[in-house]
PDB file of N, CA and C in Angstrom:
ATOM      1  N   UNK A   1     124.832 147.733  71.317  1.00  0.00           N
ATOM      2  CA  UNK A   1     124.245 148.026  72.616  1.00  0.00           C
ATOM      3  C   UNK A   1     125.230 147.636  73.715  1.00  0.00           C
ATOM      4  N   UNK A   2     125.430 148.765  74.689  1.00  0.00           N
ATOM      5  CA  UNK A   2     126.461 147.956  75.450  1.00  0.00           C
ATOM      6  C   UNK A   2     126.031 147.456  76.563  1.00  0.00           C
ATOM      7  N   UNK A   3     126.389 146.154  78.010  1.00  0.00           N
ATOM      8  CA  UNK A   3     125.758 145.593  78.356  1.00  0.00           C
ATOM      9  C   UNK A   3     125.898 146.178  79.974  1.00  0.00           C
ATOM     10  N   UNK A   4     125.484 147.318  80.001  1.00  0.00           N
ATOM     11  CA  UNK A   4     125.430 148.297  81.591  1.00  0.00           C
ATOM     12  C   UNK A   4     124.772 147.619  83.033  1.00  0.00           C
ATOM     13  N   UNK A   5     124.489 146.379  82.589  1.00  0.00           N
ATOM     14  CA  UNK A   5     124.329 145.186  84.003  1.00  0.00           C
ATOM     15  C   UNK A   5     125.624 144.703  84.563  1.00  0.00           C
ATOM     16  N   UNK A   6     126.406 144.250  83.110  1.00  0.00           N
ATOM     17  CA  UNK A   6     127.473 143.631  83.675  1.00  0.00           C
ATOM     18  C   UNK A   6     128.796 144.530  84.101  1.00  0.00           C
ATOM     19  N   UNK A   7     129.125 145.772  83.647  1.00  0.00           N
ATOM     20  CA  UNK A   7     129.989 146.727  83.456  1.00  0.00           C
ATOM     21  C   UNK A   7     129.345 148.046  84.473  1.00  0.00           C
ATOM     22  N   UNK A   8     128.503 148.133  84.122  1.00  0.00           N
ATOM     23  CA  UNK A   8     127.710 149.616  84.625  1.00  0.00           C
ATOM     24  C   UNK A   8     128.188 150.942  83.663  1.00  0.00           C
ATOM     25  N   UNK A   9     128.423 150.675  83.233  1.00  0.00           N
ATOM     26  CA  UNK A   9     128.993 151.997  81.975  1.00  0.00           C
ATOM     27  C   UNK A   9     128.295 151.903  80.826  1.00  0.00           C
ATOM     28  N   UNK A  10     127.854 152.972  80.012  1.00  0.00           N
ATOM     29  CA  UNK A  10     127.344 152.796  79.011  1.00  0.00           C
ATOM     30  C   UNK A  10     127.514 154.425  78.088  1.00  0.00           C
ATOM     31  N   UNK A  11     128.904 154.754  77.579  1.00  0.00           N
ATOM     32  CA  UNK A  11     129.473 155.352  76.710  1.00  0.00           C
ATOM     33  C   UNK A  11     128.780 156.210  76.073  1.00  0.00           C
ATOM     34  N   UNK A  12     127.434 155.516  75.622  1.00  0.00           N
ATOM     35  CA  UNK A  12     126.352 156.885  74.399  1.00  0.00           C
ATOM     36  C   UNK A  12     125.731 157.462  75.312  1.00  0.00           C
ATOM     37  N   UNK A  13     125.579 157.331  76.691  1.00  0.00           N
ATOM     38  CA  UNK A  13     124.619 158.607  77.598  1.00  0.00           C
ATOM     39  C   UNK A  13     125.092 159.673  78.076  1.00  0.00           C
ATOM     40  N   UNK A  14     124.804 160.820  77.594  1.00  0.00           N
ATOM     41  CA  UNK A  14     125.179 162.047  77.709  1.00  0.00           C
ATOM     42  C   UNK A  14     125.055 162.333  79.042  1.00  0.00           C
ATOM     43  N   UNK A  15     126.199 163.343  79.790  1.00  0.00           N
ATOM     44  CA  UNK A  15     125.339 163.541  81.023  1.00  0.00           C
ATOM     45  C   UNK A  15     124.029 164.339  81.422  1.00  0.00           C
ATOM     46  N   UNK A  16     123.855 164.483  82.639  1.00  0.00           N
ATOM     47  CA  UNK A  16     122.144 164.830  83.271  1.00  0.00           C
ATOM     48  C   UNK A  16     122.762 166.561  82.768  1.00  0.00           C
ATOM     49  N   UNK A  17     123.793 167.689  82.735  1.00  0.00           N
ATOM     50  CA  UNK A  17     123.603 168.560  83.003  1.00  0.00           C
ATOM     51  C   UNK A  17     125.233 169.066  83.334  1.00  0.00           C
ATOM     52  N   UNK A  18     125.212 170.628  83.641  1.00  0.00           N
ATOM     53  CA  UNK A  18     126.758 170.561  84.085  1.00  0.00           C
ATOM     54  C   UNK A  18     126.549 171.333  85.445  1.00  0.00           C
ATOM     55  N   UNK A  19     125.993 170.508  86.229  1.00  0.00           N
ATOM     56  CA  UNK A  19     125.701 170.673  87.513  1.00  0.00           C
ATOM     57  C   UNK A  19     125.391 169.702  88.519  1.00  0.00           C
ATOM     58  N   UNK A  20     125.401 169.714  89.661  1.00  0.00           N
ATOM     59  CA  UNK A  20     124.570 168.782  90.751  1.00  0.00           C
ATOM     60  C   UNK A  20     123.092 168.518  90.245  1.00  0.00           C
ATOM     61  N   UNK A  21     122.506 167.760  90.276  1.00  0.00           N
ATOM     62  CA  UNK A  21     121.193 167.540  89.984  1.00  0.00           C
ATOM     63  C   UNK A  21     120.556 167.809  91.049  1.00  0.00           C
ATOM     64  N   UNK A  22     120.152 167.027  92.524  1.00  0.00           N
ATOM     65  CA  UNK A  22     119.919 167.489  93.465  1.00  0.00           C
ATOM     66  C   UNK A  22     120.660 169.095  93.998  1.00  0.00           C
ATOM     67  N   UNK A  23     121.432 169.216  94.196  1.00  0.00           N
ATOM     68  CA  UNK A  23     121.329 170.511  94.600  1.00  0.00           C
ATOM     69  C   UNK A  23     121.233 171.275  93.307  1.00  0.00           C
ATOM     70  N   UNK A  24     121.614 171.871  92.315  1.00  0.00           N
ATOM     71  CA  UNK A  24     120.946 172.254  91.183  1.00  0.00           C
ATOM     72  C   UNK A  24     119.590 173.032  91.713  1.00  0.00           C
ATOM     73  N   UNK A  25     118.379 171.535  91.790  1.00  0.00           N
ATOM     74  CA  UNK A  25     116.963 171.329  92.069  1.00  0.00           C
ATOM     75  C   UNK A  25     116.881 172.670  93.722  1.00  0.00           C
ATOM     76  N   UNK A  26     117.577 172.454  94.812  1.00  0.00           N
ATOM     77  CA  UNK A  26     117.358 172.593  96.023  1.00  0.00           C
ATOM     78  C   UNK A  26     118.142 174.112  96.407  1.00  0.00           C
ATOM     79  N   UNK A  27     118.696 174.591  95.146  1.00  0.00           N
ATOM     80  CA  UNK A  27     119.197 175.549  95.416  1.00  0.00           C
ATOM     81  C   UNK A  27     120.839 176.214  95.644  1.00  0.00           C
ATOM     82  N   UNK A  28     121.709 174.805  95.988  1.00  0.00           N
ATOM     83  CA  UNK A  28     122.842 174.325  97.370  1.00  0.00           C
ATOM     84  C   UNK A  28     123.511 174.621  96.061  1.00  0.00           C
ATOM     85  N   UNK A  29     125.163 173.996  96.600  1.00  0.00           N
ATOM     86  CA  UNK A  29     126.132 174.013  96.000  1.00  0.00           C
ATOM     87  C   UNK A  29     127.119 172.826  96.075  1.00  0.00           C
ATOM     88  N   UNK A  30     128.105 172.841  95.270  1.00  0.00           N
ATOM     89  CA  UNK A  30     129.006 171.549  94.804  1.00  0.00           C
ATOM     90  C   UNK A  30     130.451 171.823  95.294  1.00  0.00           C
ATOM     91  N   UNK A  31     130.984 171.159  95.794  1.00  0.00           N
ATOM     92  CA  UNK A  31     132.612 171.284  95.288  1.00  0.00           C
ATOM     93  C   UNK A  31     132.857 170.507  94.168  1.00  0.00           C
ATOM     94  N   UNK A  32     133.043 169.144  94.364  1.00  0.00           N
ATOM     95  CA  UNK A  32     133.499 168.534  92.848  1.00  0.00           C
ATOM     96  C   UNK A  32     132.323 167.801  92.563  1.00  0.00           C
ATOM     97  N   UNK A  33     132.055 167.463  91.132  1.00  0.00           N
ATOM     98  CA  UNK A  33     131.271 167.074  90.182  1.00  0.00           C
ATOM     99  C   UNK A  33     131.887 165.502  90.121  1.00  0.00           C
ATOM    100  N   UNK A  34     130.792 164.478  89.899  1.00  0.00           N
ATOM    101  CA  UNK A  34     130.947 162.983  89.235  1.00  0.00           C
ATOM    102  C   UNK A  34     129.789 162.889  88.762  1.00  0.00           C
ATOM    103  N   UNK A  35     130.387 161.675  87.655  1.00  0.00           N
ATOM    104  CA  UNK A  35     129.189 161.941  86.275  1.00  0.00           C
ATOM    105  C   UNK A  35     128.939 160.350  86.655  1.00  0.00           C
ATOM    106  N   UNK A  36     127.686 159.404  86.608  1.00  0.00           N
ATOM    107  CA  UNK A  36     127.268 158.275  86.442  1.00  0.00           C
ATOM    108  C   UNK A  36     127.335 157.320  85.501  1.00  0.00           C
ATOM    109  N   UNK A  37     128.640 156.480  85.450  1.00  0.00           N
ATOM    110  CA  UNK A  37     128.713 156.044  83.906  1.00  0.00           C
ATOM    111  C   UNK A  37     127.871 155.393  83.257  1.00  0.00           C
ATOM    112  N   UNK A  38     126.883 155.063  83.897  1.00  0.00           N
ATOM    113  CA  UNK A  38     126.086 154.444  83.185  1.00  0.00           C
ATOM    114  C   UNK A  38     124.437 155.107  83.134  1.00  0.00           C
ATOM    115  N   UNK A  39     124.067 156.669  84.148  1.00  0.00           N
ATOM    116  CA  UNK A  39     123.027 156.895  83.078  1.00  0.00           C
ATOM    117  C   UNK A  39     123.198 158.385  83.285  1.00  0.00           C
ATOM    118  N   UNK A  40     124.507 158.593  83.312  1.00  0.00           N
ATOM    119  CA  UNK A  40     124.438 160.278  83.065  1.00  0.00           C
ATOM    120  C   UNK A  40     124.586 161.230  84.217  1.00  0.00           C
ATOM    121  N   UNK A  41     123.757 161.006  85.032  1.00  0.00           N
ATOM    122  CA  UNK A  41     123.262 161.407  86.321  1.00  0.00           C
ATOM    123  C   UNK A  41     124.634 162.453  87.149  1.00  0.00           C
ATOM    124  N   UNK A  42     124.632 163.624  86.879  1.00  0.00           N
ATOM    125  CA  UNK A  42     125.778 164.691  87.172  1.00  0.00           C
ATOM    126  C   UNK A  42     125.065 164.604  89.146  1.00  0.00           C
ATOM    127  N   UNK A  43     126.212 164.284  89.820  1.00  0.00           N
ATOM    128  CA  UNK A  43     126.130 164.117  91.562  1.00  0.00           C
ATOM    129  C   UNK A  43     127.223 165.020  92.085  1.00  0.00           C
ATOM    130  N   UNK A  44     127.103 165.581  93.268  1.00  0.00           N
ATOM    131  CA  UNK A  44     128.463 166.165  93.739  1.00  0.00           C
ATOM    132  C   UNK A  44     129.184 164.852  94.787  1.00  0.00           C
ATOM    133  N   UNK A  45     130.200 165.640  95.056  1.00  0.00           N
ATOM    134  CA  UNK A  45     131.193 164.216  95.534  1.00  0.00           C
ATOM    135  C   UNK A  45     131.362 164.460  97.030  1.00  0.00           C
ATOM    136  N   UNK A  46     131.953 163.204  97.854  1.00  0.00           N
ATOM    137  CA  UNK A  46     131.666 163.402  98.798  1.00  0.00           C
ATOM    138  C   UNK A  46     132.434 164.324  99.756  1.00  0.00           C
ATOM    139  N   UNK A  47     133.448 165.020  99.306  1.00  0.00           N
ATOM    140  CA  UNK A  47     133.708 166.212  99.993  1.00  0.00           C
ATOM    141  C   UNK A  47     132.658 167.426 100.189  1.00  0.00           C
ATOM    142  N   UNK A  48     131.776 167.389  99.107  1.00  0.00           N
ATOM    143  CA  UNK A  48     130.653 168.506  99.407  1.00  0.00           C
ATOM    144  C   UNK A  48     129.700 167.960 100.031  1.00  0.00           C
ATOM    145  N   UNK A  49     128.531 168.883 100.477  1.00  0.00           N
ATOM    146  CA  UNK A  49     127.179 168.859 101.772  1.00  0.00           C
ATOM    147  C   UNK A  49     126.750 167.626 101.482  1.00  0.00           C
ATOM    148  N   UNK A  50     126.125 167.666 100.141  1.00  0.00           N
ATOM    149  CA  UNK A  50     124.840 167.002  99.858  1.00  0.00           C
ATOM    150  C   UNK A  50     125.803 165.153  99.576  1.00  0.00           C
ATOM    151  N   UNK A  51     127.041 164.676  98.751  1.00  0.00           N
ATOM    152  CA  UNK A  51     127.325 163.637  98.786  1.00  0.00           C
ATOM    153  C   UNK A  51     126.255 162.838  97.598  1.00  0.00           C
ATOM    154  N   UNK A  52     125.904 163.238  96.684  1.00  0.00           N
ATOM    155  CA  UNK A  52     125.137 163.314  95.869  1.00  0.00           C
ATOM    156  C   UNK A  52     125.018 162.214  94.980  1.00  0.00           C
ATOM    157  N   UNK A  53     126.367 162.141  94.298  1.00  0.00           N
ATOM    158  CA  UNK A  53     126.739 161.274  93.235  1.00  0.00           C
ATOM    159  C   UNK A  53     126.996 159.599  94.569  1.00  0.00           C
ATOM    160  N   UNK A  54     127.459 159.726  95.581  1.00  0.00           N
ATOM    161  CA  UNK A  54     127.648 158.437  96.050  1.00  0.00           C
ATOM    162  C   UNK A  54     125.984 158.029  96.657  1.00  0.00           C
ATOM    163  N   UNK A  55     125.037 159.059  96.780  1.00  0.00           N
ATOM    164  CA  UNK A  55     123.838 158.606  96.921  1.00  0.00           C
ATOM    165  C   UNK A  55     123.109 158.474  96.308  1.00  0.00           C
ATOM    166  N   UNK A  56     123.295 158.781  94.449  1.00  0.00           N
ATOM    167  CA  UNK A  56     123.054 157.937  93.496  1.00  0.00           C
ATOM    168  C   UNK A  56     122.916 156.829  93.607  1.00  0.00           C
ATOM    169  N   UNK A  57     124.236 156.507  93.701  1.00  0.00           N
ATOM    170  CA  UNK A  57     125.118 155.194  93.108  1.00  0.00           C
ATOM    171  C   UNK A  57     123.909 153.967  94.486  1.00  0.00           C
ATOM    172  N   UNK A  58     124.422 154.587  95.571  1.00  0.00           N
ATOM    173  CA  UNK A  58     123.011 153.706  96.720  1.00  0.00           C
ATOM    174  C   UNK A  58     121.704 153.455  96.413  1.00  0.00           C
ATOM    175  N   UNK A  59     121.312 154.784  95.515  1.00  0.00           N
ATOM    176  CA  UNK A  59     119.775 154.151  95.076  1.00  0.00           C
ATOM    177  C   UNK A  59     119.449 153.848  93.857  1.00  0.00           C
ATOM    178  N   UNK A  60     120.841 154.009  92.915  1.00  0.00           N
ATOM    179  CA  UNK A  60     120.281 153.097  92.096  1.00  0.00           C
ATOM    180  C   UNK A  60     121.141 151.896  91.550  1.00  0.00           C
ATOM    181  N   UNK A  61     121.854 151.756  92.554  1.00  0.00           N
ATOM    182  CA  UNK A  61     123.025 150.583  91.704  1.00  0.00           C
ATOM    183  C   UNK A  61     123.735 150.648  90.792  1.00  0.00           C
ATOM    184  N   UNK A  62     123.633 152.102  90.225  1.00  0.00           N
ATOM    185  CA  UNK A  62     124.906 152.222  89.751  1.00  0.00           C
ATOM    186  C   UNK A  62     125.937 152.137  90.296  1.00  0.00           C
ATOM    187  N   UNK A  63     126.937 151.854  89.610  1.00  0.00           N
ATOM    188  CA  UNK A  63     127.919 151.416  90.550  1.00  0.00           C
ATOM    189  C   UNK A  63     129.547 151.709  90.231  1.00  0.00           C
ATOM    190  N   UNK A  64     129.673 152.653  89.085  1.00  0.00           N
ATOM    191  CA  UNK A  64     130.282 153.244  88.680  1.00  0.00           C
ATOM    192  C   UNK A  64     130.279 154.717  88.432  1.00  0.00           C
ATOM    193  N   UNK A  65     131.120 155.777  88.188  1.00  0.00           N
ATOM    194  CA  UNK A  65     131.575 157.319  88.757  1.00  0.00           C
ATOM    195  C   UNK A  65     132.459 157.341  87.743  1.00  0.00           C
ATOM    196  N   UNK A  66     132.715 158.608  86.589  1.00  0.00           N
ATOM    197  CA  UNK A  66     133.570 159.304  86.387  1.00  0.00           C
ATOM    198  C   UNK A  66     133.627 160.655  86.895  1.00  0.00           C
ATOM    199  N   UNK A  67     134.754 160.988  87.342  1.00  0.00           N
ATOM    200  CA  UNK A  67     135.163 162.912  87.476  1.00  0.00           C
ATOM    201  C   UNK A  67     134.419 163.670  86.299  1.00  0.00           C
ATOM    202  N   UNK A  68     133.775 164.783  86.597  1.00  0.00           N
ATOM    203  CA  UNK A  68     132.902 165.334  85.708  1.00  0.00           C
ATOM    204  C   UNK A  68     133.740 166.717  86.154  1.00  0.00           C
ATOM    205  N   UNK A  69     135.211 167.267  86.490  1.00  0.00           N
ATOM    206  CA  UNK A  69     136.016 167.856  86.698  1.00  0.00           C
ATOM    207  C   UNK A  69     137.295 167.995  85.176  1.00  0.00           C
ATOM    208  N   UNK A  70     137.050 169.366  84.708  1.00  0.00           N
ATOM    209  CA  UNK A  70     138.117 169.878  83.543  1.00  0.00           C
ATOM    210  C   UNK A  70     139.332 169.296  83.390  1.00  0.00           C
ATOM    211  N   UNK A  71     139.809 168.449  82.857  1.00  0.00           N
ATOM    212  CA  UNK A  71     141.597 167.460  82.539  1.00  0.00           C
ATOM    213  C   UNK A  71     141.200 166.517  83.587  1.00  0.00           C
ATOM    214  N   UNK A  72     140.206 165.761  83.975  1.00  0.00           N
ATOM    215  CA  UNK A  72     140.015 164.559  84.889  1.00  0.00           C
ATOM    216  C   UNK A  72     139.152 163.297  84.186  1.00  0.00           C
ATOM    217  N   UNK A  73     139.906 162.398  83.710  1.00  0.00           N
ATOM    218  CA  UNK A  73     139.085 161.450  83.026  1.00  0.00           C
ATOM    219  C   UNK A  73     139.333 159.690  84.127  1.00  0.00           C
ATOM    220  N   UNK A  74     139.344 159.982  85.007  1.00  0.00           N
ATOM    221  CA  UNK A  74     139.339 158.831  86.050  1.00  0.00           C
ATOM    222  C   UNK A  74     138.185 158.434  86.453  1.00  0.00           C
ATOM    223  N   UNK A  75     137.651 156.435  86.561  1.00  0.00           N
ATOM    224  CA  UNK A  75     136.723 156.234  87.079  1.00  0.00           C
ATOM    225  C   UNK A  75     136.661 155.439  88.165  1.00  0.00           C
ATOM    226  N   UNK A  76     135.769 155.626  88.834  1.00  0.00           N
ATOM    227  CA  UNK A  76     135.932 154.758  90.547  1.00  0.00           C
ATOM    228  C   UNK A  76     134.333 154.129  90.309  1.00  0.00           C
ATOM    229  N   UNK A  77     134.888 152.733  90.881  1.00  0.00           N
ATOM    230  CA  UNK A  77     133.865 151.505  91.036  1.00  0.00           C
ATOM    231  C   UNK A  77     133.168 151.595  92.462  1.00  0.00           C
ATOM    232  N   UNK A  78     132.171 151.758  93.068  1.00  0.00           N
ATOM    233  CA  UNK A  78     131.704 151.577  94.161  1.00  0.00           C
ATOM    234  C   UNK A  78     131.523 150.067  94.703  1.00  0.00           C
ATOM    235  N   UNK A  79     131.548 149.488  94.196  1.00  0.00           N
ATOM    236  CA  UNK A  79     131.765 148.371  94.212  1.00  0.00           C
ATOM    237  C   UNK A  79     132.713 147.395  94.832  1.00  0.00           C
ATOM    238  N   UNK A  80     133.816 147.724  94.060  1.00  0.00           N
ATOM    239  CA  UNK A  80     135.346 147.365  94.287  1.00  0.00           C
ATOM    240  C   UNK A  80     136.227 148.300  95.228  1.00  0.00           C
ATOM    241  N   UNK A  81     135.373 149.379  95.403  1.00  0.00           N
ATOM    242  CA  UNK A  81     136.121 150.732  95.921  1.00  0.00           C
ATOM    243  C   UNK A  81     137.636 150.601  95.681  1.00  0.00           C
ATOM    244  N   UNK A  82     137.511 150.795  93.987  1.00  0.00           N
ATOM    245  CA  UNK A  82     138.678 150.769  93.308  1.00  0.00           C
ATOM    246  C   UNK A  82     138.554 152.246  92.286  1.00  0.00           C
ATOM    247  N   UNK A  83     139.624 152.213  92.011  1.00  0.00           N
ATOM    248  CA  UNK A  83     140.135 153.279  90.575  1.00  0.00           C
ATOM    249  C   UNK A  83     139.803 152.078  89.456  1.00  0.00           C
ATOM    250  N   UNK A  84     138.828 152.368  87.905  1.00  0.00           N
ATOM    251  CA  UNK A  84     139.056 151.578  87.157  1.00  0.00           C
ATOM    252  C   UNK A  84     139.519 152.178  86.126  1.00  0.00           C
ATOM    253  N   UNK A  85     139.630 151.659  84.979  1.00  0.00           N
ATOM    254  CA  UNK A  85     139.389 151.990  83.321  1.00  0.00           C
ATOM    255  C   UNK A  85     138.928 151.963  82.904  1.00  0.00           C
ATOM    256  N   UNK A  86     138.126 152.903  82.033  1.00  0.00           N
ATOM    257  CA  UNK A  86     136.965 152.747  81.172  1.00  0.00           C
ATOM    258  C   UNK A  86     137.279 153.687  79.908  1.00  0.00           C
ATOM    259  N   UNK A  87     135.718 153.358  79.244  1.00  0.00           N
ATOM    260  CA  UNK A  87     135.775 154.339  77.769  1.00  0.00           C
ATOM    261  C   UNK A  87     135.888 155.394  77.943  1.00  0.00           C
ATOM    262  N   UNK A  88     136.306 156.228  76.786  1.00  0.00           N
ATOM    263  CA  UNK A  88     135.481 157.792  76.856  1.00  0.00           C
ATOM    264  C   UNK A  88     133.864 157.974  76.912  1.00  0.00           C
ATOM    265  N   UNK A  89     132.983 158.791  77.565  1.00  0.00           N
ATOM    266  CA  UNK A  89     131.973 158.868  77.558  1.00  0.00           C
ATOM    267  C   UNK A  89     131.581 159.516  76.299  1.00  0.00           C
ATOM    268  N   UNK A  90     130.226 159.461  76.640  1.00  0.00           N
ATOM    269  CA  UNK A  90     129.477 160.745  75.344  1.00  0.00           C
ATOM    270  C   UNK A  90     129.686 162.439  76.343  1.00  0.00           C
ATOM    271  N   UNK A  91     130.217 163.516  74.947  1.00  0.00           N
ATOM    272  CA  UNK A  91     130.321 164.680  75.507  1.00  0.00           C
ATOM    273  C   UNK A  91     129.210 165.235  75.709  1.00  0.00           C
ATOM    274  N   UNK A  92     129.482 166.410  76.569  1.00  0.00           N
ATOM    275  CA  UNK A  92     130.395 166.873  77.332  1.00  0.00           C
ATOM    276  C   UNK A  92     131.403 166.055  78.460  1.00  0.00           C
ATOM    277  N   UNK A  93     132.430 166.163  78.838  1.00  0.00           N
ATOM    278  CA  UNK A  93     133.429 165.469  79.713  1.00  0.00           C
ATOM    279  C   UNK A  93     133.339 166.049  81.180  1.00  0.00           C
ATOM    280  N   UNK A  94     132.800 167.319  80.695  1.00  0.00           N
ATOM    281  CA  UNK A  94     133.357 167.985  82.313  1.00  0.00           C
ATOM    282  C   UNK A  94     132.349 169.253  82.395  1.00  0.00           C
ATOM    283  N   UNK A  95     132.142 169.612  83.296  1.00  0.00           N
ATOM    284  CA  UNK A  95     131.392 170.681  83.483  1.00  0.00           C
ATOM    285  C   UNK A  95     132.010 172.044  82.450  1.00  0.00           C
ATOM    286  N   UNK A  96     131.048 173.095  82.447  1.00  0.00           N
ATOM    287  CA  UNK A  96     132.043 174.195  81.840  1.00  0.00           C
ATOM    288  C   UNK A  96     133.032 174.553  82.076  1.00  0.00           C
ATOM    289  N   UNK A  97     134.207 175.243  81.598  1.00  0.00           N
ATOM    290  CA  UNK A  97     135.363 175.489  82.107  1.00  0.00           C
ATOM    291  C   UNK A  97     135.519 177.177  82.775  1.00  0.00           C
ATOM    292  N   UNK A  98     134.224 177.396  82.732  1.00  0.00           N
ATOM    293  CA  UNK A  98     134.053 178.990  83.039  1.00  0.00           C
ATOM    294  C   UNK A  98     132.973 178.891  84.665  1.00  0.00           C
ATOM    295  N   UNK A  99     132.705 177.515  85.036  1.00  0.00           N
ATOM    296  CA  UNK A  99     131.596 177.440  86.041  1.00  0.00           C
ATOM    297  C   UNK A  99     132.907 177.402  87.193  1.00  0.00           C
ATOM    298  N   UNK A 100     132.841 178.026  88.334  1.00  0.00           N
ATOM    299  CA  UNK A 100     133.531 177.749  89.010  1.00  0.00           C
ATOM    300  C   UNK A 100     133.469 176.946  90.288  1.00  0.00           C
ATOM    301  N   UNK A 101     134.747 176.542  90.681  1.00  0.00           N
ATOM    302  CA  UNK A 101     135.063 175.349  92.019  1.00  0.00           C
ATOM    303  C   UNK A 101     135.740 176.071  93.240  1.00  0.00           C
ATOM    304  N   UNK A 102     134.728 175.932  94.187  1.00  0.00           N
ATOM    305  CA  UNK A 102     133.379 175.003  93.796  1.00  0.00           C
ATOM    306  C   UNK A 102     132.217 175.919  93.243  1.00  0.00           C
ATOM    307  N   UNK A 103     131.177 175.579  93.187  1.00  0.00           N
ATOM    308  CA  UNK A 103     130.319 175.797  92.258  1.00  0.00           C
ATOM    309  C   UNK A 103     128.677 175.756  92.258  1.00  0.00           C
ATOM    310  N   UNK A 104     127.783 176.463  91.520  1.00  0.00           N
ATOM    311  CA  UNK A 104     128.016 177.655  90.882  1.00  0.00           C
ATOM    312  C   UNK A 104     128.321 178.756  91.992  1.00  0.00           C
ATOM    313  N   UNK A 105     129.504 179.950  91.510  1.00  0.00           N
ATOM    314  CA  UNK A 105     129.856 180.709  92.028  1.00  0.00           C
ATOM    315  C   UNK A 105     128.870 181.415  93.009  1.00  0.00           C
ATOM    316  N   UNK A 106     127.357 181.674  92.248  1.00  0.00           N
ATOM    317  CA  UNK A 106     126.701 182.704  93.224  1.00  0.00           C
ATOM    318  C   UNK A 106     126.204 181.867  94.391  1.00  0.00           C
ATOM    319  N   UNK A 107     126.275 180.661  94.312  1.00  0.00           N
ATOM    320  CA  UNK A 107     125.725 180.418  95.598  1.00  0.00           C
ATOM    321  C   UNK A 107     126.865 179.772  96.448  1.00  0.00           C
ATOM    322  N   UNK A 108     127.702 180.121  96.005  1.00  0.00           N
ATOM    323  CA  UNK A 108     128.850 179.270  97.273  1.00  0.00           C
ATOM    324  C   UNK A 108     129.026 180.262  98.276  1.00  0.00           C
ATOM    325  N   UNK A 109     129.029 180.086  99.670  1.00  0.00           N
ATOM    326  CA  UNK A 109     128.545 181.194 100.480  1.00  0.00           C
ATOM    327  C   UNK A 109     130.473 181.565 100.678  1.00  0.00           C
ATOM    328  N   UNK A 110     130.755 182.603 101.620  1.00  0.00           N
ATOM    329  CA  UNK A 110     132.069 182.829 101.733  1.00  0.00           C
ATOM    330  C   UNK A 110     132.823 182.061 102.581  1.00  0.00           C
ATOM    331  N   UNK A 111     132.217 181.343 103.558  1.00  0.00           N
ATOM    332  CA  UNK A 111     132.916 180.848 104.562  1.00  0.00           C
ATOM    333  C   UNK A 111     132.907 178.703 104.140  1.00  0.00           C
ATOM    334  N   UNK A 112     132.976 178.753 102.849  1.00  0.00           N
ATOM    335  CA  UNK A 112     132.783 177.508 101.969  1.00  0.00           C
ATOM    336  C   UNK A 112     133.920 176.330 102.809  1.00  0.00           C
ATOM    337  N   UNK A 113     134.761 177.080 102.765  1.00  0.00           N
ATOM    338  CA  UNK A 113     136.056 176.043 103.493  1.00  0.00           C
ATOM    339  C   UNK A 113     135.959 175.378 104.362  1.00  0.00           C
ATOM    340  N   UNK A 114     135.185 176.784 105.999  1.00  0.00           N
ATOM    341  CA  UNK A 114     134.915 175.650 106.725  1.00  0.00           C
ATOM    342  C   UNK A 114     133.667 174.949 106.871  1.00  0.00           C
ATOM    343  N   UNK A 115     132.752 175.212 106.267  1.00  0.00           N
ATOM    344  CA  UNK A 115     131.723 174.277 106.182  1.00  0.00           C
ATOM    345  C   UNK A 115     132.223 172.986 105.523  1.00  0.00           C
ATOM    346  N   UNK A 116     133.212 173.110 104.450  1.00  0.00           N
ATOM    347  CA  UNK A 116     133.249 171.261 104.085  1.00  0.00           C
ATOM    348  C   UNK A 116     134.424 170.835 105.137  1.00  0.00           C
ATOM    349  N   UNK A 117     134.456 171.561 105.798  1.00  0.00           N
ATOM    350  CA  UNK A 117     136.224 170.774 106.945  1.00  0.00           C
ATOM    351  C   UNK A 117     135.521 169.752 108.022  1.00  0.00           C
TER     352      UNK A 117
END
């Protein structure tokens, strides 16, 4: 059992999905994906609208983030507002490699750029 109080990571939880959860739910869209290391919980990051995955991490104390982004295995501590090291998770690693960024394609409107500027 691993001890996700003291670490916040916990390796056997699959993620929530290969999407935003809140927006997913609301309709919206993502630029980049972070996965919750410790309960899965797929958030968008804070370059996109919603800021998702860091308003996780606020309500529930998680307090750790991996990139849920294709060849990106980096994790950031909210905490330390550091870069850390950690395990490999449980797969999937990354969203599909066919979903596109940002994402999902049909709802990213055309003028995407400057809305996140």
């Amino acid at each position: 059992m691993t001890d996700t109080s003291r670490n916040g990571i916990d390796p056997a939880v699959p993620p929530s999905g290969p999407g935003c959860v809140e927006c997913t739910r609301d309709g919206s869209w993502w630029f980049h994906l972070r996965r919750c290391a410790e309960c899965g919980h797929i958030g968008c990051c804070d370059q996109s609208l919603g800021k998702h995955a860091t308003a996780h991490a606020r309500e529930s104390g998680h307090r750790v983030i991996q990139s849920f982004e294709p060849g990106e295995d980096w994790f950031w501590d909210y905490v330390t507002d550091r870069f850390i090291g950690g395990p490999e998770l449980a797969a999937p690693h990354s969203h599909p490699l066919d979903q596109s960024t940002p994402g999902p394609a049909e709802r990213v409107p055309a003028d995407w750029q400057r809305l996140l500027a």
